[in-house]
PDB file of N, CA and C in Angstrom:
ATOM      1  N   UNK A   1      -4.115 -29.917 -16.176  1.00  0.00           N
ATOM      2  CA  UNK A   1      -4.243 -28.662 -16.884  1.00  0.00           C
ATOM      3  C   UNK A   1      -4.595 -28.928 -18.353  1.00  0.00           C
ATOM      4  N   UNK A   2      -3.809 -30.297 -18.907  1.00  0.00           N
ATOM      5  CA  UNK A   2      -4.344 -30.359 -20.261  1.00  0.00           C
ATOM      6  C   UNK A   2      -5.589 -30.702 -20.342  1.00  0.00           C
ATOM      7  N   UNK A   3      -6.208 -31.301 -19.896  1.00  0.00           N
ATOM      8  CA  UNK A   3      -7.677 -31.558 -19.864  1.00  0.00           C
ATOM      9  C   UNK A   3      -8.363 -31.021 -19.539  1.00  0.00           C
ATOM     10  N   UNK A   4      -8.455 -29.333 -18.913  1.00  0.00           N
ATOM     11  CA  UNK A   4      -8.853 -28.540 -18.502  1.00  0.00           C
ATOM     12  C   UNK A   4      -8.943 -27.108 -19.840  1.00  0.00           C
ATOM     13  N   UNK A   5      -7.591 -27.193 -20.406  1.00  0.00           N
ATOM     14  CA  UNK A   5      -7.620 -26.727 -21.864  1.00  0.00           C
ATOM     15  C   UNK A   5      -8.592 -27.590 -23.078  1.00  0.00           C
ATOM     16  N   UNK A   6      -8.520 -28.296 -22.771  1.00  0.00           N
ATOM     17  CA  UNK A   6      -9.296 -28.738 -23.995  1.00  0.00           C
ATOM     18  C   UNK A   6     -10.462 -29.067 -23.955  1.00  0.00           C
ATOM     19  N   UNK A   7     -11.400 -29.018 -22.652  1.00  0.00           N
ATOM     20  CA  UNK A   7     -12.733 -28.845 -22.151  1.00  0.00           C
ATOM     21  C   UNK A   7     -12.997 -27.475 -22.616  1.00  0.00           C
ATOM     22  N   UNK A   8     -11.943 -26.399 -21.676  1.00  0.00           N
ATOM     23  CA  UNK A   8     -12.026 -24.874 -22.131  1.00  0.00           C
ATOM     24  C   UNK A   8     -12.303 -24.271 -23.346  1.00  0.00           C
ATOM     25  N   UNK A   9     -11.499 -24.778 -24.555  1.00  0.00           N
ATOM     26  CA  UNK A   9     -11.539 -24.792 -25.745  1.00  0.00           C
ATOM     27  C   UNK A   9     -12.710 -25.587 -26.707  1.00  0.00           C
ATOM     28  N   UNK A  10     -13.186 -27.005 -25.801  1.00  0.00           N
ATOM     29  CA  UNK A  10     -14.176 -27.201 -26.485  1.00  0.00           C
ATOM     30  C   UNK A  10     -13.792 -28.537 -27.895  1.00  0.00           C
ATOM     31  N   UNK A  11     -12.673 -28.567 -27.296  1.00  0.00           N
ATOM     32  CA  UNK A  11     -11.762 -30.147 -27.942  1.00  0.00           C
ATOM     33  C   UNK A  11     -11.954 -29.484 -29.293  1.00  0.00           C
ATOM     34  N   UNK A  12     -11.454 -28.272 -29.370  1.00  0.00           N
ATOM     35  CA  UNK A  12     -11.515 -27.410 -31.238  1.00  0.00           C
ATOM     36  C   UNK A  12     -10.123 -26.656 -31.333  1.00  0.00           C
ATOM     37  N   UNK A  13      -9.215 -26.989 -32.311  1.00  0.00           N
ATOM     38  CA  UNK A  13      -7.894 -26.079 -33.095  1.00  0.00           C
ATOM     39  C   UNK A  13      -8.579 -24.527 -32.457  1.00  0.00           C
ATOM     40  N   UNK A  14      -8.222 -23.798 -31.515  1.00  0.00           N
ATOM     41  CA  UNK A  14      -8.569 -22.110 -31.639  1.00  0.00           C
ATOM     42  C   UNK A  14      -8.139 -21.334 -32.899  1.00  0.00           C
ATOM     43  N   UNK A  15      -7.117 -22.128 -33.714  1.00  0.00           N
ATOM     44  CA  UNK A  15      -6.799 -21.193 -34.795  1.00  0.00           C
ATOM     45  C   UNK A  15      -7.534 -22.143 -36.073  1.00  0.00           C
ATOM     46  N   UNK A  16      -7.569 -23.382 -36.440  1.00  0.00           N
ATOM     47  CA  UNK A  16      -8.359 -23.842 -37.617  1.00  0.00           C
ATOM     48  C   UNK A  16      -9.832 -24.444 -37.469  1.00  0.00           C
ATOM     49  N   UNK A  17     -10.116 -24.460 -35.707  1.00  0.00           N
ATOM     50  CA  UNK A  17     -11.689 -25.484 -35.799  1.00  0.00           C
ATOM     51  C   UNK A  17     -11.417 -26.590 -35.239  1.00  0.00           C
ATOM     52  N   UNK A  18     -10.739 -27.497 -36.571  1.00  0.00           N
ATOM     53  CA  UNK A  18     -10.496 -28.832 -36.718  1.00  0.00           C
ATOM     54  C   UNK A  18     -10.848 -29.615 -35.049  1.00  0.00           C
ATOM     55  N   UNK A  19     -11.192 -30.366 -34.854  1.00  0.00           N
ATOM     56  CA  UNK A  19     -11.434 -31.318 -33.136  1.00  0.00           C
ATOM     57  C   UNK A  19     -10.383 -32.721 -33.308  1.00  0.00           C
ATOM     58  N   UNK A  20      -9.790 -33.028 -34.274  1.00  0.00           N
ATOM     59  CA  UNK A  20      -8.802 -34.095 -34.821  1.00  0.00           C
ATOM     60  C   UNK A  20      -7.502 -34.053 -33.670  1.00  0.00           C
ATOM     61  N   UNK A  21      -6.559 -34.782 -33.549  1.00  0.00           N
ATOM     62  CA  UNK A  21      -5.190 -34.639 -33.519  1.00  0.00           C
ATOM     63  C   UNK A  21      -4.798 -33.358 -32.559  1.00  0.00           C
ATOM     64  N   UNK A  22      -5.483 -33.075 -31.122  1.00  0.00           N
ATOM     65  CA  UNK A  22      -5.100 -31.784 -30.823  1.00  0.00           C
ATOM     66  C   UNK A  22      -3.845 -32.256 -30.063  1.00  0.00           C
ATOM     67  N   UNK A  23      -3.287 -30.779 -29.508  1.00  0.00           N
ATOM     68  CA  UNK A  23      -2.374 -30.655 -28.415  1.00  0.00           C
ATOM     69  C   UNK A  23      -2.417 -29.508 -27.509  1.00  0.00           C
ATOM     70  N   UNK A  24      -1.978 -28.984 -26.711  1.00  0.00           N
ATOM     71  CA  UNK A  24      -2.034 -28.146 -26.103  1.00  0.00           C
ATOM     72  C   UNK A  24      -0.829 -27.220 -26.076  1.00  0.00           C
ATOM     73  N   UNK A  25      -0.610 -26.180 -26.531  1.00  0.00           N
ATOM     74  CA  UNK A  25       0.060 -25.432 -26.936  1.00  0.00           C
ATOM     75  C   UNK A  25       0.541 -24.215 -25.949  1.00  0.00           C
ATOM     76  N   UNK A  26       2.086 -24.102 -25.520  1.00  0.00           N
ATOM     77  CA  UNK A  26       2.008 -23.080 -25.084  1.00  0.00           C
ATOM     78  C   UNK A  26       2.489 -21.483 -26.032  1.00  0.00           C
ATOM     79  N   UNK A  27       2.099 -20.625 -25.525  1.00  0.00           N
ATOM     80  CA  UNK A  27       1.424 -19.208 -26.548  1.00  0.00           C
ATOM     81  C   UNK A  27       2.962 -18.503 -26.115  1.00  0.00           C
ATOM     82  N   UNK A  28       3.572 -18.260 -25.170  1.00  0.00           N
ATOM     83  CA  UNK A  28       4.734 -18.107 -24.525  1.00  0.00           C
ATOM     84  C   UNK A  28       5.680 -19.503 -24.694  1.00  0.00           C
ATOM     85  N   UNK A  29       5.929 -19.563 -25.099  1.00  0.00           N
ATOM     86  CA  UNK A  29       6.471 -21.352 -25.696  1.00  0.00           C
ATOM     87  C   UNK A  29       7.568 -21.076 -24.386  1.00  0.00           C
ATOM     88  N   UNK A  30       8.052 -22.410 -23.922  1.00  0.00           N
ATOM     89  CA  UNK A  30       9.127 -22.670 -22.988  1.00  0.00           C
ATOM     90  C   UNK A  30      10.222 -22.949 -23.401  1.00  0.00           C
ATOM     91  N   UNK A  31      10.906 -22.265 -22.451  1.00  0.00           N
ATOM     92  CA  UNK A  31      12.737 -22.187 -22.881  1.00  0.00           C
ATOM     93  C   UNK A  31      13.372 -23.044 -21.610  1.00  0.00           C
ATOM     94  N   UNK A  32      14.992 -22.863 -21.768  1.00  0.00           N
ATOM     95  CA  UNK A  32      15.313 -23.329 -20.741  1.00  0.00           C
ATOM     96  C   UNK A  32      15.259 -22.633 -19.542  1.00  0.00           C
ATOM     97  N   UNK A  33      15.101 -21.294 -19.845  1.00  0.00           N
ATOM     98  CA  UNK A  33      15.151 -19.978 -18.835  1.00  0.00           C
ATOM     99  C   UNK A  33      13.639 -20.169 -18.181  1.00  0.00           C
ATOM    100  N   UNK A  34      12.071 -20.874 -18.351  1.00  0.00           N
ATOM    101  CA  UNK A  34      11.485 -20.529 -18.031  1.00  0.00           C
ATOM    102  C   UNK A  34      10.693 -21.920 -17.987  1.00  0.00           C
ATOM    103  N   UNK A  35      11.342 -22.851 -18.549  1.00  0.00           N
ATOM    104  CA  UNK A  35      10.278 -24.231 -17.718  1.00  0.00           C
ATOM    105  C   UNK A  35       9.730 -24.330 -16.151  1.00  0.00           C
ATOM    106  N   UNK A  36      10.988 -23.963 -15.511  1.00  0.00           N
ATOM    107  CA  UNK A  36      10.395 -24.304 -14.063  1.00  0.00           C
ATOM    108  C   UNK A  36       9.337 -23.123 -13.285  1.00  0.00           C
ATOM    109  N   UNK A  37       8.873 -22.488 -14.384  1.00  0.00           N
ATOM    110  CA  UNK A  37       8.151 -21.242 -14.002  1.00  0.00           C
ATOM    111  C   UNK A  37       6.266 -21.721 -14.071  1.00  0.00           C
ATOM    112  N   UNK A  38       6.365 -21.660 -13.290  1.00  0.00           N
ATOM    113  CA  UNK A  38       4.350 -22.091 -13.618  1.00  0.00           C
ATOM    114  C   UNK A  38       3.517 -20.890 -13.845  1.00  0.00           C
ATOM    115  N   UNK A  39       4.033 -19.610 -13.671  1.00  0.00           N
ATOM    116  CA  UNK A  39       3.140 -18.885 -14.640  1.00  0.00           C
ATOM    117  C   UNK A  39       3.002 -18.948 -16.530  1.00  0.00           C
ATOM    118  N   UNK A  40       4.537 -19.469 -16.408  1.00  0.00           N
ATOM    119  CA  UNK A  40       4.174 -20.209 -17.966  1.00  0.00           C
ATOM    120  C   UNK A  40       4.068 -21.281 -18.576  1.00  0.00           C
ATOM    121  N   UNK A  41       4.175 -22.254 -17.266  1.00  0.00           N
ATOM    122  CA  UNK A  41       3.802 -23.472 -17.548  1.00  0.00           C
ATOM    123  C   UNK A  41       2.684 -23.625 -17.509  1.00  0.00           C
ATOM    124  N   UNK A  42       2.193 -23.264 -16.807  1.00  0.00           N
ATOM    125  CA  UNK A  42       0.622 -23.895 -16.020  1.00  0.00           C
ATOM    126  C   UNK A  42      -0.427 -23.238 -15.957  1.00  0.00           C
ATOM    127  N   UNK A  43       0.052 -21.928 -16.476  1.00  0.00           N
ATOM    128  CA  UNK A  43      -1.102 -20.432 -16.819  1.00  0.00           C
ATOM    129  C   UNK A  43      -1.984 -20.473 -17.680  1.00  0.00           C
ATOM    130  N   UNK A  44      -3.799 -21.350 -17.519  1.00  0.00           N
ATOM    131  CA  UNK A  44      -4.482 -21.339 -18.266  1.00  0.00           C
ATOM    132  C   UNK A  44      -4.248 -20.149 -19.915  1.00  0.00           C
ATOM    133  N   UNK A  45      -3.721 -18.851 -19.262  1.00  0.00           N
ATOM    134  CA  UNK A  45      -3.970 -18.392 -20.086  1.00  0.00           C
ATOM    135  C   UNK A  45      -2.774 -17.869 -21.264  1.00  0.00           C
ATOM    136  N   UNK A  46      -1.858 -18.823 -20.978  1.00  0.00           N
ATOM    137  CA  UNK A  46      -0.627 -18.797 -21.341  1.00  0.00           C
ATOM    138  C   UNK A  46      -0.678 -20.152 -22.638  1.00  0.00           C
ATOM    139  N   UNK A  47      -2.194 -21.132 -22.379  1.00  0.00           N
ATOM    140  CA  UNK A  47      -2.481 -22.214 -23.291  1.00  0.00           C
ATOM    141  C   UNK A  47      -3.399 -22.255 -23.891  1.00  0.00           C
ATOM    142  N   UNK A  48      -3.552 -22.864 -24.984  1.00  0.00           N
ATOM    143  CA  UNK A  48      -4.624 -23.126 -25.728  1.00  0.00           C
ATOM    144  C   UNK A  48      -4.758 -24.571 -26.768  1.00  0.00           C
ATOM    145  N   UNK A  49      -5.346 -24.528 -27.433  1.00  0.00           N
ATOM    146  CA  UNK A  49      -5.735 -25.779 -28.449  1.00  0.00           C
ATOM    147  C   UNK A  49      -5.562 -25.700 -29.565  1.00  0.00           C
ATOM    148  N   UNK A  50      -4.760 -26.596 -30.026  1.00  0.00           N
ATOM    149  CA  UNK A  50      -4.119 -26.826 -31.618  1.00  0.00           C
ATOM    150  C   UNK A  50      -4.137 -28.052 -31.457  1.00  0.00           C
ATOM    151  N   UNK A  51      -4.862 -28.042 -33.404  1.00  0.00           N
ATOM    152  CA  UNK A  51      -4.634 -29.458 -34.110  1.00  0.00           C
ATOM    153  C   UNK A  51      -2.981 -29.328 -34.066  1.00  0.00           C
ATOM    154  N   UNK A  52      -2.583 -30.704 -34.249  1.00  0.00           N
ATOM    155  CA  UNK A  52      -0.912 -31.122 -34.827  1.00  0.00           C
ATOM    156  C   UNK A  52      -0.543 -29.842 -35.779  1.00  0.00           C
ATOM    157  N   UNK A  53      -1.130 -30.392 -36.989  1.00  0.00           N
ATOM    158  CA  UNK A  53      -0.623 -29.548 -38.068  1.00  0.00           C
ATOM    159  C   UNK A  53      -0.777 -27.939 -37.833  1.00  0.00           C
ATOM    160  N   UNK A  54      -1.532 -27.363 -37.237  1.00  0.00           N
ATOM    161  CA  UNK A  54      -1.416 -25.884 -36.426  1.00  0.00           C
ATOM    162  C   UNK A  54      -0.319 -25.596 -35.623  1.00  0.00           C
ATOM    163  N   UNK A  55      -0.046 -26.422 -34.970  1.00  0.00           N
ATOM    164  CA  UNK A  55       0.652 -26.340 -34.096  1.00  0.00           C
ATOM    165  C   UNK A  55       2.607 -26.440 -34.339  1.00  0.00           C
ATOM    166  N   UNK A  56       2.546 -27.410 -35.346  1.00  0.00           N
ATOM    167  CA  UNK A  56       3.639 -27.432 -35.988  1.00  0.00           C
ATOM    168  C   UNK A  56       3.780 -25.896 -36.900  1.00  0.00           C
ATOM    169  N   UNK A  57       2.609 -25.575 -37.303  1.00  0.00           N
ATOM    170  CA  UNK A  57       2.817 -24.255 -38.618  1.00  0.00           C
ATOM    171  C   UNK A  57       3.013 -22.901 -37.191  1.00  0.00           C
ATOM    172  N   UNK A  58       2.498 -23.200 -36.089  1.00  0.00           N
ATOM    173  CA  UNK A  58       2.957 -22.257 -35.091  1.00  0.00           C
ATOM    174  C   UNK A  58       4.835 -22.127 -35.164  1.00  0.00           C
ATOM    175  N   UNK A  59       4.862 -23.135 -34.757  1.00  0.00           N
ATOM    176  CA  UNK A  59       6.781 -23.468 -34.199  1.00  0.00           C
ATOM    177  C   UNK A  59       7.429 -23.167 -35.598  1.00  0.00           C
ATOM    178  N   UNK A  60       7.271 -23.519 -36.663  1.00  0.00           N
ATOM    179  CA  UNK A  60       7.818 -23.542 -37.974  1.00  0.00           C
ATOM    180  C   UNK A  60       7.822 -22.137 -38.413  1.00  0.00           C
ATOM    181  N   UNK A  61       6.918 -21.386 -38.400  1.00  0.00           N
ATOM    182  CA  UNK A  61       7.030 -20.055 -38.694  1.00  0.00           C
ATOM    183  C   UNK A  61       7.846 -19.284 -37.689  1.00  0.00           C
ATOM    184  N   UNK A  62       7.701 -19.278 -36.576  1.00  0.00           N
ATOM    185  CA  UNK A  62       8.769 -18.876 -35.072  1.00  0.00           C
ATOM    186  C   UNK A  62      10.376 -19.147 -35.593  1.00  0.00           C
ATOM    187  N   UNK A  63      10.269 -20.782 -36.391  1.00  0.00           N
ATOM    188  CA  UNK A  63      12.064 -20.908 -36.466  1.00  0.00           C
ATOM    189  C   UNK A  63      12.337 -20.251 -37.380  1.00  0.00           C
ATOM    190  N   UNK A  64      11.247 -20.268 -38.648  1.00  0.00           N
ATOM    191  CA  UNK A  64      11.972 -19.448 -40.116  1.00  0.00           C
ATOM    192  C   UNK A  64      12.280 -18.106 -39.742  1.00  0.00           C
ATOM    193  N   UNK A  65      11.212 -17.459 -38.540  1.00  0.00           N
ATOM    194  CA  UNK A  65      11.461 -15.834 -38.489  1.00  0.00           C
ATOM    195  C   UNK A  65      12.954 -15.563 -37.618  1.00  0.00           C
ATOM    196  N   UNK A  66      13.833 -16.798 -36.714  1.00  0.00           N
ATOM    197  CA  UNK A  66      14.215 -16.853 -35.948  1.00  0.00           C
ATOM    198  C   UNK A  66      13.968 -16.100 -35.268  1.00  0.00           C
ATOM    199  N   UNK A  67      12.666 -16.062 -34.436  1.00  0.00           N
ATOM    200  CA  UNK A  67      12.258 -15.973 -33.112  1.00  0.00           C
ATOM    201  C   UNK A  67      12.474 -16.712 -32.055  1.00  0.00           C
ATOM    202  N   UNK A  68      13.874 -16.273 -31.093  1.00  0.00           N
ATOM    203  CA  UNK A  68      14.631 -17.167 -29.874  1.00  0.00           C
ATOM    204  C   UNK A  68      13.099 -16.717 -28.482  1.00  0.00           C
ATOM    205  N   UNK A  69      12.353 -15.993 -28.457  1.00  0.00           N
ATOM    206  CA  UNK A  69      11.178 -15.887 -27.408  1.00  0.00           C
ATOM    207  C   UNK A  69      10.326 -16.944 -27.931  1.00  0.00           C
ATOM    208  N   UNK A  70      10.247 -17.765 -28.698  1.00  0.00           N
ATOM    209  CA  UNK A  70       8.922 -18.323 -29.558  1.00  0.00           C
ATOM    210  C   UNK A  70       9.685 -19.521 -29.933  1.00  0.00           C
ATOM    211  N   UNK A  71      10.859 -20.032 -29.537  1.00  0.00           N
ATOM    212  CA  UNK A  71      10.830 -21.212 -30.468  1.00  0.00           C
ATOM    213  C   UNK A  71      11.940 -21.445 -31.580  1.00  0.00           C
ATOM    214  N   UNK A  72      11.950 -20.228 -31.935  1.00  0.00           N
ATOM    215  CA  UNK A  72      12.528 -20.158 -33.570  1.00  0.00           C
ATOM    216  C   UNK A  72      14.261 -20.361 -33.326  1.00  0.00           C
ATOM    217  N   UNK A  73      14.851 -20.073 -32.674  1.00  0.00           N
ATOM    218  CA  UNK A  73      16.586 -20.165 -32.413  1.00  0.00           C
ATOM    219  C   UNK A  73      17.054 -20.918 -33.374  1.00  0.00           C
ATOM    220  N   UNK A  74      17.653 -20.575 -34.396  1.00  0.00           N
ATOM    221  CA  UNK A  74      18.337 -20.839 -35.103  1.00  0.00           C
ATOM    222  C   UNK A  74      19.171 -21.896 -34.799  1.00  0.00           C
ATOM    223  N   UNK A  75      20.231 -20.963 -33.990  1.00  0.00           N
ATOM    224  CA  UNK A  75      20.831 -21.700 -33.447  1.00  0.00           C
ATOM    225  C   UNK A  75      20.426 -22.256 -32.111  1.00  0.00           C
ATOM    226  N   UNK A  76      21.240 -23.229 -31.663  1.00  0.00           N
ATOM    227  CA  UNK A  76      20.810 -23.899 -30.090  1.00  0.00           C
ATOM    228  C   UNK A  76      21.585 -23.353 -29.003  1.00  0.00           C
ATOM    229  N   UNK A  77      20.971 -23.026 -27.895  1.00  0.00           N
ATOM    230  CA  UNK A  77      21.471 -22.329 -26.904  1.00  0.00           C
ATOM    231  C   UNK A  77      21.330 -23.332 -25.762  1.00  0.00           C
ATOM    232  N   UNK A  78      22.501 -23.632 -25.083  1.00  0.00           N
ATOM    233  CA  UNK A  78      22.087 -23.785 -23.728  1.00  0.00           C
ATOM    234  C   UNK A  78      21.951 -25.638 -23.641  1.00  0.00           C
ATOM    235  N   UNK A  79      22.244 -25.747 -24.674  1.00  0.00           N
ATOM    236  CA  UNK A  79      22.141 -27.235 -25.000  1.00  0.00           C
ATOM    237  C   UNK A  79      20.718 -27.901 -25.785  1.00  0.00           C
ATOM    238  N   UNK A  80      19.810 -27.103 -25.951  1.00  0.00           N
ATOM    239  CA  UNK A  80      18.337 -27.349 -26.025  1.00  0.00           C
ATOM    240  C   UNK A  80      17.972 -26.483 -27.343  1.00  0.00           C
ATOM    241  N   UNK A  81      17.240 -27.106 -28.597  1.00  0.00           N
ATOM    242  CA  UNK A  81      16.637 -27.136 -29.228  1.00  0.00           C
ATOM    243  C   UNK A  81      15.400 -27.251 -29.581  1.00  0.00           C
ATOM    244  N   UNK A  82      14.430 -27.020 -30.063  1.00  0.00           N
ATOM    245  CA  UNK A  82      12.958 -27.434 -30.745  1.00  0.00           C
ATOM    246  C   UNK A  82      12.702 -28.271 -31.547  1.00  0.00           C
ATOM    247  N   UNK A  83      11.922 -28.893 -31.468  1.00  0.00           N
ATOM    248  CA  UNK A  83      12.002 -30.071 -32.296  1.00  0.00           C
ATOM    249  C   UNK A  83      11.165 -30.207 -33.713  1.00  0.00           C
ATOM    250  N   UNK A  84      10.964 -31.080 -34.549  1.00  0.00           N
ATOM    251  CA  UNK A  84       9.985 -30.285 -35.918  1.00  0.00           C
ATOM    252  C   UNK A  84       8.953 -30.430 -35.389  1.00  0.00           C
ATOM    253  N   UNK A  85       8.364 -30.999 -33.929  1.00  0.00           N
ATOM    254  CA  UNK A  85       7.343 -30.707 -33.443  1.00  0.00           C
ATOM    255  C   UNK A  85       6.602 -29.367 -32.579  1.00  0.00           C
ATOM    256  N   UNK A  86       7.761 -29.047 -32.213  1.00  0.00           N
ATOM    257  CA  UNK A  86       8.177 -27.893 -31.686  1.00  0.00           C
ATOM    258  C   UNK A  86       8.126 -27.758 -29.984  1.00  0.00           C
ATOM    259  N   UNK A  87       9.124 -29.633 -30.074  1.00  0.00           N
ATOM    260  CA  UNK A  87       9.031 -29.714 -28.397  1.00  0.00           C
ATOM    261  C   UNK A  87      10.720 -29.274 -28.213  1.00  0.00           C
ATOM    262  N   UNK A  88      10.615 -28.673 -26.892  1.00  0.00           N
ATOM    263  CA  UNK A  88      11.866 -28.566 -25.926  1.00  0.00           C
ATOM    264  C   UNK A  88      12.626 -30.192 -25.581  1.00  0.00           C
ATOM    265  N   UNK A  89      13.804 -29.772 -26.677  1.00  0.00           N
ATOM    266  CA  UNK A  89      14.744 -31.270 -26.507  1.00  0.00           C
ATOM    267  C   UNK A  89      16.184 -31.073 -26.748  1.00  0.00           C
ATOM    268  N   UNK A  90      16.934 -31.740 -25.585  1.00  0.00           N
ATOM    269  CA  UNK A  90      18.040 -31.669 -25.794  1.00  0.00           C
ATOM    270  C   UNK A  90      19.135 -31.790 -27.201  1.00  0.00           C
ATOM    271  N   UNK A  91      20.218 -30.984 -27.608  1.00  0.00           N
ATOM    272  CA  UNK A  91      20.225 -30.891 -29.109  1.00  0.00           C
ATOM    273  C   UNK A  91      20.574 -32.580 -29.402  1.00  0.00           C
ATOM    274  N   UNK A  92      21.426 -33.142 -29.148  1.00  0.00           N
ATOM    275  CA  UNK A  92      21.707 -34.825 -29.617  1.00  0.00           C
ATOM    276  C   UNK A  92      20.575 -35.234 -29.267  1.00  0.00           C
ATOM    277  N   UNK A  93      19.225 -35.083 -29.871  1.00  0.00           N
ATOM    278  CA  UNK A  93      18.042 -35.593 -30.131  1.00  0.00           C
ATOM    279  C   UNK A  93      17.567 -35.042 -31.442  1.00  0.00           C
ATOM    280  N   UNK A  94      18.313 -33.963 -31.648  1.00  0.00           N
ATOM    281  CA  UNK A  94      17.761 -33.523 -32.896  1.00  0.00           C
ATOM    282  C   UNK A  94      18.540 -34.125 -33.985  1.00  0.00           C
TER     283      UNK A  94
END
């Protein structure tokens, strides 16, 4: 699927351009409530293409707004945190 996003996209940031440092981003970000779900795991249209630094300014703005749908949880629920990358990780990793 990731290589299928970033053909799709055209190996380009959808939000800055940039073709550097991408990742594949989910737009519905994953929780613990919804990893094992493949409409939001695996839902072309649930992904897209970000450089690093996009992608981090995605998750980073989600935590400052504390947005718990997006990422942002303040606090940690459930045992699981975001990371300053803005991956799904258990909190004694953070």
């Amino acid at each position: 699927m990731r290589s299928y996003i970033l053909i799709r996209d055209k190996y380009k940031c959808t939000r800055c351009g940039r073709s550097g440092d991408l990742e594949v981003h989910h737009i519905i970000h994953l929780t613990p409530d919804n990893i094992n779900d493949a409409a939001v795991t695996l839902n072309d249209k649930n992904l897209t293409t970000l450089c690093r630094d996009c992608h981090f300014a995605v998750h980073e703005a989600d935590r400052a707004r504390g947005n718990r749908e997006h990422g942002g949880s303040k606090d940690c629920e459930d045992g699981f945190c975001f990371d300053e990358r803005g991956y799904l990780v258990p909190v004694e990793n953070i």
